[in-house]
N, C-alpha and C. Protein backbone atom coordinates (compact mmCIF):
# COMPACT_ATOMS: atom_id res chain seq x y z
N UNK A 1 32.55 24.14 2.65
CA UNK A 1 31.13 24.06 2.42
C UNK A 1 30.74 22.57 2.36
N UNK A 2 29.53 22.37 2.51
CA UNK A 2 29.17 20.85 2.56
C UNK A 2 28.06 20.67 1.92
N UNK A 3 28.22 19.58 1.47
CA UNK A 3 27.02 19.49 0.36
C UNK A 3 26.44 17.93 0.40
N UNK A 4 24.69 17.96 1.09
CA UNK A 4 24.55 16.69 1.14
C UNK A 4 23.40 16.14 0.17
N UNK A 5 23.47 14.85 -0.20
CA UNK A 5 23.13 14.13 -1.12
C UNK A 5 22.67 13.25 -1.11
N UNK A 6 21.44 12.79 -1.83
CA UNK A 6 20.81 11.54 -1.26
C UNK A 6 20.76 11.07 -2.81
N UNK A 7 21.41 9.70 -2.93
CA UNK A 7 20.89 9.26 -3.70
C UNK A 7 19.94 7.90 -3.88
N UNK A 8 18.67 8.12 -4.76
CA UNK A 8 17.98 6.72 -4.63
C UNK A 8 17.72 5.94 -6.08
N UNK A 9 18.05 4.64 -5.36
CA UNK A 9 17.68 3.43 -6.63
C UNK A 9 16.42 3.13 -7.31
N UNK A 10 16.64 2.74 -8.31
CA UNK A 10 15.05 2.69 -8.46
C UNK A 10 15.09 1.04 -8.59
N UNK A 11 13.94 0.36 -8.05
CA UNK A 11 13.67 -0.68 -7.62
C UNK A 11 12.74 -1.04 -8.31
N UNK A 12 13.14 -2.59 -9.41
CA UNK A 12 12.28 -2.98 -10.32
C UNK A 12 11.34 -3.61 -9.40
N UNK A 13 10.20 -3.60 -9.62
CA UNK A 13 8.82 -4.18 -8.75
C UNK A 13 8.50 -5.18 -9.20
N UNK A 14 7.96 -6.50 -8.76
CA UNK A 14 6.81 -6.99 -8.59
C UNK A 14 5.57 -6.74 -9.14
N UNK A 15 5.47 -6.14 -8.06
CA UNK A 15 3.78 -5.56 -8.05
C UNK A 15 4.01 -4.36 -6.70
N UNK A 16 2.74 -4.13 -6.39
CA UNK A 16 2.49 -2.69 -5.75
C UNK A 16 1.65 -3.42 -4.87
N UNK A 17 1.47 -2.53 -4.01
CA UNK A 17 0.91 -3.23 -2.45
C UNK A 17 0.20 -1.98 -1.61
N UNK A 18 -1.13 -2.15 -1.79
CA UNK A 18 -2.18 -0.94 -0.87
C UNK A 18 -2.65 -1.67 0.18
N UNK A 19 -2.38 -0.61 2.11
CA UNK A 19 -2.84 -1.40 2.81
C UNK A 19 -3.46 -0.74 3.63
N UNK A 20 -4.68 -1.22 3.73
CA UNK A 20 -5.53 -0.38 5.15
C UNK A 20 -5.55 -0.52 6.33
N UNK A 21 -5.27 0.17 7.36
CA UNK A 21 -4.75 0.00 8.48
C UNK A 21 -6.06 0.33 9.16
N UNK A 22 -6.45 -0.19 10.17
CA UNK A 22 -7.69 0.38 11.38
C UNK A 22 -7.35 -0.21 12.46
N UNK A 23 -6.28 0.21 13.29
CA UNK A 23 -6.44 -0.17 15.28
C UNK A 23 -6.04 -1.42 14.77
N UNK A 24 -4.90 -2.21 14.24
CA UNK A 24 -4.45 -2.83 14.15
C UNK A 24 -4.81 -4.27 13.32
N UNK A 25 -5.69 -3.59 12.50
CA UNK A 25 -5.68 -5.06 11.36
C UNK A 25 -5.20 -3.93 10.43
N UNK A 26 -4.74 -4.93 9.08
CA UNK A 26 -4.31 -4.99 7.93
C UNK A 26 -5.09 -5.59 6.99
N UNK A 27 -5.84 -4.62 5.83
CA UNK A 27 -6.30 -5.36 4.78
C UNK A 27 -5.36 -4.89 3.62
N UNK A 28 -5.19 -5.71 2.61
CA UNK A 28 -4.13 -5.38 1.42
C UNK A 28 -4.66 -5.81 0.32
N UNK A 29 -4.35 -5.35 -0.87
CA UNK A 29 -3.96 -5.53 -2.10
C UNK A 29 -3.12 -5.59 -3.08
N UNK A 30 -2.89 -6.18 -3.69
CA UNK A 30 -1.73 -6.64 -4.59
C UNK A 30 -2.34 -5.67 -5.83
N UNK A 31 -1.26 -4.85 -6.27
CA UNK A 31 -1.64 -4.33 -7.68
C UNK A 31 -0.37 -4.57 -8.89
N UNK A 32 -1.18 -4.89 -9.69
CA UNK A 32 -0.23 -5.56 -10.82
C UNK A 32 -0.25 -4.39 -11.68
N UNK A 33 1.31 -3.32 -11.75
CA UNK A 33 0.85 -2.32 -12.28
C UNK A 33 2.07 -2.45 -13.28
N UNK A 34 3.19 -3.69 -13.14
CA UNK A 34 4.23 -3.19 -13.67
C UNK A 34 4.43 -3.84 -15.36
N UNK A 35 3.75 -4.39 -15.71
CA UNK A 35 3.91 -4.58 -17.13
C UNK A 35 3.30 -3.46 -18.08
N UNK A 36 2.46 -2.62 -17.69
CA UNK A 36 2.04 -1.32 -18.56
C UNK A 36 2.78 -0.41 -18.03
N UNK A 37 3.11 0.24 -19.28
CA UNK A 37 4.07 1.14 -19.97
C UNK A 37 3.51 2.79 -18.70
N UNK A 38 2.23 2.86 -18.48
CA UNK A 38 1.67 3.95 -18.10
C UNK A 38 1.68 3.89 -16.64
N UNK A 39 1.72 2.92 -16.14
CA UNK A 39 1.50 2.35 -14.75
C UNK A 39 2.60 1.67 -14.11
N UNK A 40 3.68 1.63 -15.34
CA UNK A 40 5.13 0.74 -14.51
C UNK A 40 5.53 1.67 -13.69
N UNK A 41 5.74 2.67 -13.41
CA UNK A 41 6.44 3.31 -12.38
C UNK A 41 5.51 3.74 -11.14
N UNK A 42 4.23 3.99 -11.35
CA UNK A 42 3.38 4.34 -10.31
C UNK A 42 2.05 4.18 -10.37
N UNK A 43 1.36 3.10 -10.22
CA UNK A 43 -0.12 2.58 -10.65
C UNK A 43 -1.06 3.84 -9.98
N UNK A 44 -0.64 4.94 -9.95
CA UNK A 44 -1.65 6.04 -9.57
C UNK A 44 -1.87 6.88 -11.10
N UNK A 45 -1.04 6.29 -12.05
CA UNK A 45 -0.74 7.06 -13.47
C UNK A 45 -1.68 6.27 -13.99
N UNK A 46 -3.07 6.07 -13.99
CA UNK A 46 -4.24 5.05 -14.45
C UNK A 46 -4.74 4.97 -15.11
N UNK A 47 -4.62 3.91 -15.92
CA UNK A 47 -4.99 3.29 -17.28
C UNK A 47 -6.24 2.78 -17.57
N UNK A 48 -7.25 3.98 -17.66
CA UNK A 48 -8.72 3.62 -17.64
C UNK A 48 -9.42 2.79 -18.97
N UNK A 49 -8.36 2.57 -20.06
CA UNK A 49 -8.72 1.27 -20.71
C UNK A 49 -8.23 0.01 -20.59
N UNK A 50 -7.05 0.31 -20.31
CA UNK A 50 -6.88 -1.29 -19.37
C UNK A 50 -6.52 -1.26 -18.11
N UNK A 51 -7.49 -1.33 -16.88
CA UNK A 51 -6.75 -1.44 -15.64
C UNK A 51 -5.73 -2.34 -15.28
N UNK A 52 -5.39 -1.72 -14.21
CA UNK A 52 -4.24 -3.20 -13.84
C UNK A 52 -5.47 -4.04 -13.21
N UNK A 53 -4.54 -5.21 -12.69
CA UNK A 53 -5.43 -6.25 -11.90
C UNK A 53 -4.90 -6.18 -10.71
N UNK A 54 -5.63 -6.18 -10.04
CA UNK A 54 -5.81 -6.03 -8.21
C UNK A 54 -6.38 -6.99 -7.80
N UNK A 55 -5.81 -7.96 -6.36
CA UNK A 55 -6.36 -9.16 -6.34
C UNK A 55 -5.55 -8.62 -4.68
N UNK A 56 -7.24 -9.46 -3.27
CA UNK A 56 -6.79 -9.44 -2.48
C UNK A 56 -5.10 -10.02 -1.86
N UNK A 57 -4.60 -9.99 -0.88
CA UNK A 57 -3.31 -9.94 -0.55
C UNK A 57 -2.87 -9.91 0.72
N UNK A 58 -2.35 -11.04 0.87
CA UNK A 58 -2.04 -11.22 2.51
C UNK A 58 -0.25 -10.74 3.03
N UNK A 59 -0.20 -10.35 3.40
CA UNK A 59 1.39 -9.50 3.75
C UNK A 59 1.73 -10.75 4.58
N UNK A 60 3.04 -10.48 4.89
CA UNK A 60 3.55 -12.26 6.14
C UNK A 60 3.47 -11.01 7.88
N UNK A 61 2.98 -11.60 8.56
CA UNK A 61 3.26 -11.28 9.87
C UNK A 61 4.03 -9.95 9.87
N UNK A 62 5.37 -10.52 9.90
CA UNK A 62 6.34 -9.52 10.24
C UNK A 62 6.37 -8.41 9.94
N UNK A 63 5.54 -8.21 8.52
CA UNK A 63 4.96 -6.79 7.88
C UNK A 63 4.09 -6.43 8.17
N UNK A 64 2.78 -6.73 8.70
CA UNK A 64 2.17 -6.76 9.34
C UNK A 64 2.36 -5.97 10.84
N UNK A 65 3.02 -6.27 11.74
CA UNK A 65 4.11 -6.31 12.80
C UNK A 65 4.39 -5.01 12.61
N UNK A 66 5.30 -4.95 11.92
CA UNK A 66 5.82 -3.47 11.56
C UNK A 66 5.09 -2.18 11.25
N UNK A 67 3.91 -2.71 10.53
CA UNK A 67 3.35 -1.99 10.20
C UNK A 67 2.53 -1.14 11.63
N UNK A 68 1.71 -1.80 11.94
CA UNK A 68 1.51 -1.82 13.99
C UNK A 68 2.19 -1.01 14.40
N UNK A 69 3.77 -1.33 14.50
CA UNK A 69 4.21 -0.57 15.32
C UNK A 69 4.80 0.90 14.67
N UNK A 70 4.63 0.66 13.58
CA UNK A 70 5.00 2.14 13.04
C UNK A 70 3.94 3.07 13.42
N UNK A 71 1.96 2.64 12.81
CA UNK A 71 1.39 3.28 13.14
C UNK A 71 1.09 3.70 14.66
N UNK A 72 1.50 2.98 15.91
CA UNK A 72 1.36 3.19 16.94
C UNK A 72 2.48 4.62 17.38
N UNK A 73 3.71 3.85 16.23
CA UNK A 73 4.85 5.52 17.00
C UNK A 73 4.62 6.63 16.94
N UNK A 74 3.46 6.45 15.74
CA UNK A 74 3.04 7.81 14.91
C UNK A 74 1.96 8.28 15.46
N UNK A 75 1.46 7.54 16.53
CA UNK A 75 0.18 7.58 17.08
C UNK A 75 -1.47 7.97 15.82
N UNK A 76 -1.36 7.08 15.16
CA UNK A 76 -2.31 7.55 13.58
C UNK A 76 -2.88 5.76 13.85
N UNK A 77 -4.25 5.73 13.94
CA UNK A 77 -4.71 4.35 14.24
C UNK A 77 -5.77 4.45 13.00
N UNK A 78 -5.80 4.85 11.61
CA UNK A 78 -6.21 4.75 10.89
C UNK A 78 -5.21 5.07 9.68
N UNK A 79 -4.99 4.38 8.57
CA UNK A 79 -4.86 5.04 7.32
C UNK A 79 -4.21 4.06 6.34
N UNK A 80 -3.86 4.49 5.45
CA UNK A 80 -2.94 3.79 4.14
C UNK A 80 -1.88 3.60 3.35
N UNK A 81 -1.40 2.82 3.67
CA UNK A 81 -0.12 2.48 3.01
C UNK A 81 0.53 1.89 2.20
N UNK A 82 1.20 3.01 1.39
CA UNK A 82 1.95 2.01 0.11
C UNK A 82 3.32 0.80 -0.20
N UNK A 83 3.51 0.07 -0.65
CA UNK A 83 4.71 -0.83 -0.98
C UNK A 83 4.41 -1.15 -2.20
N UNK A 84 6.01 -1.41 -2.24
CA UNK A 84 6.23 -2.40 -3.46
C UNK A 84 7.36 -3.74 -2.93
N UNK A 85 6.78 -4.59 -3.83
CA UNK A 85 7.35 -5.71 -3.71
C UNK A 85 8.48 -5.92 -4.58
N UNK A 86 9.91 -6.76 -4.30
CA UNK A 86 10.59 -6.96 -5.71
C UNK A 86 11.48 -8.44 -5.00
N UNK A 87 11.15 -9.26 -5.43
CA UNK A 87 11.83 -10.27 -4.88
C UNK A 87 10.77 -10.57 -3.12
N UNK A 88 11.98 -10.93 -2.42
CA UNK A 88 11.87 -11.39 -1.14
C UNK A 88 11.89 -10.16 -0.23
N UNK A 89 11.79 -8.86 -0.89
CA UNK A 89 12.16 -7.99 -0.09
C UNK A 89 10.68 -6.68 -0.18
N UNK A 90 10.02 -6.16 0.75
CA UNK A 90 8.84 -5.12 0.58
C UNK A 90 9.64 -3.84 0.72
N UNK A 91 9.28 -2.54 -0.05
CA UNK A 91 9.97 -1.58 0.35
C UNK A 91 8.59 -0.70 0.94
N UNK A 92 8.65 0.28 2.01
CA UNK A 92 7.87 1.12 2.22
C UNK A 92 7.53 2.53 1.61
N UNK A 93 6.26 2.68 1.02
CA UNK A 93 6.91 4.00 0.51
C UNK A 93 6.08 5.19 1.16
N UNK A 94 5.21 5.00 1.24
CA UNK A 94 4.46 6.32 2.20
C UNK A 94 3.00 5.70 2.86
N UNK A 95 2.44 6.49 3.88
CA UNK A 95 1.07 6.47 4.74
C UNK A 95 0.66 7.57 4.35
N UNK A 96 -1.09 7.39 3.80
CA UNK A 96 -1.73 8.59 4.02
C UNK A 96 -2.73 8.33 4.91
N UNK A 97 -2.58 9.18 5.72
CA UNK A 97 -3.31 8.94 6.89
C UNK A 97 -5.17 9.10 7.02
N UNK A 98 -5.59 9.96 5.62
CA UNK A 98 -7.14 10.34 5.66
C UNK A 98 -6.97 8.78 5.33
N UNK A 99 -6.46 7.83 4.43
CA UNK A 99 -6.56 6.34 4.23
C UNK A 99 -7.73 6.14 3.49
N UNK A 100 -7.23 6.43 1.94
CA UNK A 100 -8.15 6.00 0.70
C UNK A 100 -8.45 4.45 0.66
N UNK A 101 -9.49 4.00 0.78
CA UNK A 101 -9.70 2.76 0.93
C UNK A 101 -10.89 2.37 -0.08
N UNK A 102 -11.89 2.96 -0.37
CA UNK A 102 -12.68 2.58 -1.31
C UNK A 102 -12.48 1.60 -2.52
N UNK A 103 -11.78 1.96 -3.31
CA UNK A 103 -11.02 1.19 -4.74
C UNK A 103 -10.64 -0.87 -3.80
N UNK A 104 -9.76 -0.32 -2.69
CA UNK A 104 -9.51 -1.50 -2.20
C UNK A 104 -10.77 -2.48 -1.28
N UNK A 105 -11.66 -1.80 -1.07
CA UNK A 105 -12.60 -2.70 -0.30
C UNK A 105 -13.78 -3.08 -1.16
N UNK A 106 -13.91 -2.37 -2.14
CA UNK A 106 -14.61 -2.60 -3.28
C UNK A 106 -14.03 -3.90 -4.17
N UNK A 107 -12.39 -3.46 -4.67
CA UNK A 107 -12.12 -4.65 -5.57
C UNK A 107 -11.98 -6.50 -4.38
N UNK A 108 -11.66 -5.76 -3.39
CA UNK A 108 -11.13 -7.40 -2.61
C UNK A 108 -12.08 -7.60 -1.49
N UNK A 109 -13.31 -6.88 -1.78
CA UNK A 109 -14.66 -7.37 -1.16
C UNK A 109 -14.67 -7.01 0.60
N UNK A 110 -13.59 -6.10 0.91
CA UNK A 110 -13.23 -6.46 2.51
C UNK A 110 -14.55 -5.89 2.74
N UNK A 111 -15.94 -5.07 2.53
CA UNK A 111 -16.43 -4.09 3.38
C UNK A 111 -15.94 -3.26 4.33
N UNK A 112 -14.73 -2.67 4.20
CA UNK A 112 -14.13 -2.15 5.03
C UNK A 112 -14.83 -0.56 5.80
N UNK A 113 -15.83 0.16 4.62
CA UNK A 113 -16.72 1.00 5.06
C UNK A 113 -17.50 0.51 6.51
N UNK A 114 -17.69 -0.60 6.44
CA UNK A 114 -18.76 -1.30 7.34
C UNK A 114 -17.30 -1.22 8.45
N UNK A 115 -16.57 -2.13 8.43
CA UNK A 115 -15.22 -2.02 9.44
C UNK A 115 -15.28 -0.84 9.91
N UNK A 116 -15.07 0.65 9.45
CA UNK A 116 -14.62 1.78 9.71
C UNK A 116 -15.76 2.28 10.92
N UNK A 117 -17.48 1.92 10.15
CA UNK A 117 -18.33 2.59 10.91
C UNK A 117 -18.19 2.07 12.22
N UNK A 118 -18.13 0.63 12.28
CA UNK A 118 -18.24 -0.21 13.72
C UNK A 118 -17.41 0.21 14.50
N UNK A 119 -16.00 0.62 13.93
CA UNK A 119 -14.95 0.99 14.76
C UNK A 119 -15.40 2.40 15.62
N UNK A 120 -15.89 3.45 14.65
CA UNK A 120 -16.40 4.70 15.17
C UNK A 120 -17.77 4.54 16.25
């Protein structure tokens, strides 16, 4: 019999990383979720008396890059994606493709509503 197994690390963070994807730009945010107790493991667990702090956020190229070509394999030219940061290294953790963006174009000013309509 065979028995398979995945095991995963858990990866002290940085910070947390929301990114909006549209036809090949990238807007991001940095979320500082990991010093509260409620929000260290997943800043979606939200701490409506003290938020974290979210401050726009530029990814380097190469993530960027990647990001492109992932959404192109997937053929999905809209949506959102999560990371975390820990060191020198980004980990990926999921795309949702309806691509919640509000919270992020609101706190880091992108107008990205306005982006979305022009695109359509």
């Amino acid at each position: 019999m065979i028995f398979h197994h995945f095991f995963q690390e858990k990866i002290e963070k940085d910070f947390e990383i929301r990114t909006f994807y549209l036809n090949g730009h990238c807007w991001s945010m940095a979320i500082f979720s990991q010093n509260d107790e409620q929000t260290k493991t997943d800043f979606r667990k939200y701490n409506k008396k003290k938020p974290n702090r979210n401050v726009p956020y530029l990814l380097p190229k190469h993530i960027e890059d990647k990001i492109e070509l992932l959404m192109k394999s997937l053929d999905i030219n809209c949506g959102s994606l999560d990371f975390i940061k820990a060191g020198e290294k980004y980990y990926f953790l999921e795309i949702n493709p309806i691509g919640q963006f509000s919270s992020l174009s609101r706190t880091c000013n992108y107008a990205l509503e306005q982006k979305l309509a022009e695109y359509l």
